[in-house]
N, C-alpha and C. Protein backbone atom coordinates (compact mmCIF):
# COMPACT_ATOMS: atom_id res chain seq x y z
N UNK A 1 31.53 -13.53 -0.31
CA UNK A 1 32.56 -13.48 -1.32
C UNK A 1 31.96 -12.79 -2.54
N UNK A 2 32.76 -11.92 -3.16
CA UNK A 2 32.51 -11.65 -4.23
C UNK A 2 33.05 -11.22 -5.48
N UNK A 3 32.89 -11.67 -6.62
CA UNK A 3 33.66 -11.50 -7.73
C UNK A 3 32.85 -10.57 -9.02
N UNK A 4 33.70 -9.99 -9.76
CA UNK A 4 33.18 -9.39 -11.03
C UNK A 4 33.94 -10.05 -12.11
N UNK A 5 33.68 -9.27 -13.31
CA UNK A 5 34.08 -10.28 -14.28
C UNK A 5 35.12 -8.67 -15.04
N UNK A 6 36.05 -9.75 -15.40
CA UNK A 6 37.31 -8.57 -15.92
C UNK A 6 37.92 -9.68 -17.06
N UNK A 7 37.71 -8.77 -18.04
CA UNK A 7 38.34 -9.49 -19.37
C UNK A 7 37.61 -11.03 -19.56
N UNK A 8 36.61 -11.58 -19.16
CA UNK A 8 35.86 -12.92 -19.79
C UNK A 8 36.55 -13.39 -18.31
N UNK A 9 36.86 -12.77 -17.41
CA UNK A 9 37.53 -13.91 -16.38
C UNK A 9 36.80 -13.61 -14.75
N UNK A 10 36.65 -14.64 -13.99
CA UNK A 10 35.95 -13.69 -12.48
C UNK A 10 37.13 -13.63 -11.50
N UNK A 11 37.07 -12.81 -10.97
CA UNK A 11 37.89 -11.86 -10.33
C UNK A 11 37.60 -11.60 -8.92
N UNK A 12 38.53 -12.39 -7.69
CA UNK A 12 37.41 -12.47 -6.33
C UNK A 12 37.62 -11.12 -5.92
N UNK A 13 36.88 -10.66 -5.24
CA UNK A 13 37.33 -9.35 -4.71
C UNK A 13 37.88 -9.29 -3.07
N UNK A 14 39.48 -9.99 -2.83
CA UNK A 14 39.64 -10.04 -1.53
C UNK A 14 39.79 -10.95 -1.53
N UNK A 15 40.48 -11.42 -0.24
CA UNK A 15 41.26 -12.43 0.12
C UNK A 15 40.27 -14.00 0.04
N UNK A 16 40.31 -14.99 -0.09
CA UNK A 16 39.65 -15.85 0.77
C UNK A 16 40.34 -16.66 1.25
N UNK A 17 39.77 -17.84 2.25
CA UNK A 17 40.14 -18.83 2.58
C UNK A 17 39.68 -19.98 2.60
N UNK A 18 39.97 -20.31 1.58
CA UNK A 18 39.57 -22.08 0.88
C UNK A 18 40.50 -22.81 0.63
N UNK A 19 40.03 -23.74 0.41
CA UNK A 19 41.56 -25.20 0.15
C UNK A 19 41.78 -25.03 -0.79
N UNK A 20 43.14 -24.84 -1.33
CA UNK A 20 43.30 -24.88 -2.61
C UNK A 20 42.73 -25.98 -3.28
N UNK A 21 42.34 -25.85 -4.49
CA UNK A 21 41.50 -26.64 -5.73
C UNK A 21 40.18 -27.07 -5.46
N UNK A 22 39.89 -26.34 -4.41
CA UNK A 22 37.86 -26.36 -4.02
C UNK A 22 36.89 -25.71 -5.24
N UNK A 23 36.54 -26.96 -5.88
CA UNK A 23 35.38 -25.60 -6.71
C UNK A 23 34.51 -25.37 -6.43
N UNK A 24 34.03 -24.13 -6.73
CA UNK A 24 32.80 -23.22 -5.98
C UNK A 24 31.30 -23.11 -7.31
N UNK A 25 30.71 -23.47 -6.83
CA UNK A 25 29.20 -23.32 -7.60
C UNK A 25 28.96 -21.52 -7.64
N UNK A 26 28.75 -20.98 -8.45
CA UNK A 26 28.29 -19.82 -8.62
C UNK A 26 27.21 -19.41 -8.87
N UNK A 27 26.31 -18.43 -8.27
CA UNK A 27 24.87 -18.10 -8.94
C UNK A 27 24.93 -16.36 -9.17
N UNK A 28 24.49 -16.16 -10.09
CA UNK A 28 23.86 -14.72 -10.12
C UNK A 28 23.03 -14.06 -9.09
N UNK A 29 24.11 -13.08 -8.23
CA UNK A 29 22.91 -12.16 -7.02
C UNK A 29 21.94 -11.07 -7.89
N UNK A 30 21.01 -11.25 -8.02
CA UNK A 30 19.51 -10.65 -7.75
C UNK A 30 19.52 -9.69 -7.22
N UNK A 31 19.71 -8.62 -6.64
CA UNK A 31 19.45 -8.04 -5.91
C UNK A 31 18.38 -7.28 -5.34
N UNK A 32 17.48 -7.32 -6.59
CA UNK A 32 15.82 -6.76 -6.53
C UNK A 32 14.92 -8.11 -5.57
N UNK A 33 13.85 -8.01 -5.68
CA UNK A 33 13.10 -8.79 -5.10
C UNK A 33 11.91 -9.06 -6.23
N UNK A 34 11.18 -9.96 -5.53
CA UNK A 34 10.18 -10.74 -6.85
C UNK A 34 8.81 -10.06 -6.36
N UNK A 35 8.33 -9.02 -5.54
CA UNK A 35 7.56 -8.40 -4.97
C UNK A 35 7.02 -7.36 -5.78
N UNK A 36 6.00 -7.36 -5.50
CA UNK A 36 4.92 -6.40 -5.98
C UNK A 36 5.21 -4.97 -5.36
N UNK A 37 5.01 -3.33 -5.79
CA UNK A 37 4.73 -2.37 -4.89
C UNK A 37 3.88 -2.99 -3.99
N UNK A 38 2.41 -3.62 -4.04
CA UNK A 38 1.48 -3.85 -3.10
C UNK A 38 2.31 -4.69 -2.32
N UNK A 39 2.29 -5.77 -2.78
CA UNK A 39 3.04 -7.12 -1.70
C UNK A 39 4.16 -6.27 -0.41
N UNK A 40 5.09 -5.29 -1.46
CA UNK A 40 5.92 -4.80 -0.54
C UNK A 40 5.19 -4.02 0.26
N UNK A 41 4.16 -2.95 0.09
CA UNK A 41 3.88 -2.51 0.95
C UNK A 41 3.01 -3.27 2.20
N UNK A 42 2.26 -4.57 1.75
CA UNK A 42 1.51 -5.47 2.71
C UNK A 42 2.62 -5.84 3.82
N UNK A 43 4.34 -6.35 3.28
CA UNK A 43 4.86 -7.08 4.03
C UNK A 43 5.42 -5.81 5.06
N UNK A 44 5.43 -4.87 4.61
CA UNK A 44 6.20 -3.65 5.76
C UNK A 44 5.16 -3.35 6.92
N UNK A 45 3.85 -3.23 6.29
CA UNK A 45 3.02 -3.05 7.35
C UNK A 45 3.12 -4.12 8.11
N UNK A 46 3.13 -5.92 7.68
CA UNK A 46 3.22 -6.81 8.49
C UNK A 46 4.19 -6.64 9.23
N UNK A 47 5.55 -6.13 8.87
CA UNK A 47 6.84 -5.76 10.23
C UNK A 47 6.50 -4.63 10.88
N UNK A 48 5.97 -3.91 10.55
CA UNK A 48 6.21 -2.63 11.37
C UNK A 48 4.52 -3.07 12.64
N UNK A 49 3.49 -3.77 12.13
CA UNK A 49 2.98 -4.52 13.24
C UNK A 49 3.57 -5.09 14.10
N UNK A 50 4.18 -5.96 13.60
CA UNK A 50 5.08 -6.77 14.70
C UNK A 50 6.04 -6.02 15.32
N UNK A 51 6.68 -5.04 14.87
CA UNK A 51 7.31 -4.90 16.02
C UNK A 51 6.79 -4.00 17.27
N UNK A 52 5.82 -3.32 16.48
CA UNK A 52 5.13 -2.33 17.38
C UNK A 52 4.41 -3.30 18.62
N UNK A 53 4.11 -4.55 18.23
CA UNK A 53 3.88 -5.87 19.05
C UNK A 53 5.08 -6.26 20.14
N UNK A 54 6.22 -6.24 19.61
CA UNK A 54 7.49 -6.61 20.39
C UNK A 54 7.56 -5.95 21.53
N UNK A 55 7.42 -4.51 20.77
CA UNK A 55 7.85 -2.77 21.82
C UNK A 55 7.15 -2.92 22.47
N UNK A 56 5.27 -3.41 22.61
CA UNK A 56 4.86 -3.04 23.56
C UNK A 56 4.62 -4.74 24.66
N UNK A 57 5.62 -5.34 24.48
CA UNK A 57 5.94 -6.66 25.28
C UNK A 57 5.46 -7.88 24.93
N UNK A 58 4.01 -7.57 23.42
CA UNK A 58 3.68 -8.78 23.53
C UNK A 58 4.34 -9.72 22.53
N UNK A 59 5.27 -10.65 23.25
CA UNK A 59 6.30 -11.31 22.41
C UNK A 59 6.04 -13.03 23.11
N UNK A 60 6.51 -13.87 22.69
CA UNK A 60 6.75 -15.18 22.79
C UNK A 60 8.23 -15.72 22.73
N UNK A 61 8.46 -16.73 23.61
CA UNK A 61 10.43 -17.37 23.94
C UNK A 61 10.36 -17.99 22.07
N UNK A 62 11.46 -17.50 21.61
CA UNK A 62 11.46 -18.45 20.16
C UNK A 62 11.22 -19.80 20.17
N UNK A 63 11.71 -20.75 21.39
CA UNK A 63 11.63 -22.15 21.21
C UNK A 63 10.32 -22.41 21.52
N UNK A 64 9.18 -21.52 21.91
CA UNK A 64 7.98 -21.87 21.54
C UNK A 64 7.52 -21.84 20.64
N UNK A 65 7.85 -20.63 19.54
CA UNK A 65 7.43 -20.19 18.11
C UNK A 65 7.94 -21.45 16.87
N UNK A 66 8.95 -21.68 17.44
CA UNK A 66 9.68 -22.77 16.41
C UNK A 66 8.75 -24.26 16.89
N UNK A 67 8.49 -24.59 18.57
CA UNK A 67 7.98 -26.13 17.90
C UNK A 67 6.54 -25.40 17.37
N UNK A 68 6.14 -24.78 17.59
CA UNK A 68 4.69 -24.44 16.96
C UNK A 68 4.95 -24.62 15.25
N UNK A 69 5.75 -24.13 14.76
CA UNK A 69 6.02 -24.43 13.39
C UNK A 69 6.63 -25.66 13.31
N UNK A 70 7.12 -26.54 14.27
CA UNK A 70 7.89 -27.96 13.30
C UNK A 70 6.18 -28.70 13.90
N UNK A 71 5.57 -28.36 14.89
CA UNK A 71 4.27 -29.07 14.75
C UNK A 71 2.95 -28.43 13.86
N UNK A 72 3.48 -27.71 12.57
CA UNK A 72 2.54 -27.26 11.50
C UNK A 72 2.96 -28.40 10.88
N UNK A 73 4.24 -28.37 10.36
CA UNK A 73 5.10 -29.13 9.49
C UNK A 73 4.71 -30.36 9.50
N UNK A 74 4.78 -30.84 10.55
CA UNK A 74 4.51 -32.50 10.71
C UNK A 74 3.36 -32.60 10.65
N UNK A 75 2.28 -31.99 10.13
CA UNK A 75 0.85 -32.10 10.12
C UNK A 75 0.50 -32.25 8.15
């Protein structure tokens, strides 16, 4: 959903479908990121590893990857 502001007022852009008299919490979208040039360039190389990992088959079923992380979590 999204709204701008016209005359002090917000303005949805498009239809929605909500119950009438639902109020909605609003936040300011960001659209930049909180990243460094470096950071960004560290995290692209980290994707473009991985996928070059994917392409060449070596991959894992997600429901292994996930309990591996809820058994970090619980540690």
């Amino acid at each position: 959903m999204r709204a701008k502001v016209t005359n002090g007022r917000l303005v949805v852009e498009g239809p929605v479908d909500l119950p009438e008299g639902m109020v909605l919490d609003l936040v300011i979208d960001d659209e930049g990121d909180d990243l460094t040039d470096g950071e960004r360039d560290r995290l692209h190389a980290a994707m473009n590893r991985a996928w070059e990992s994917a392409q060449a088959g070596r991959v894992k079923p997600a429901q292994d990857v996930l309990r591996h992380l809820r058994e970090r979590r619980a540690d």
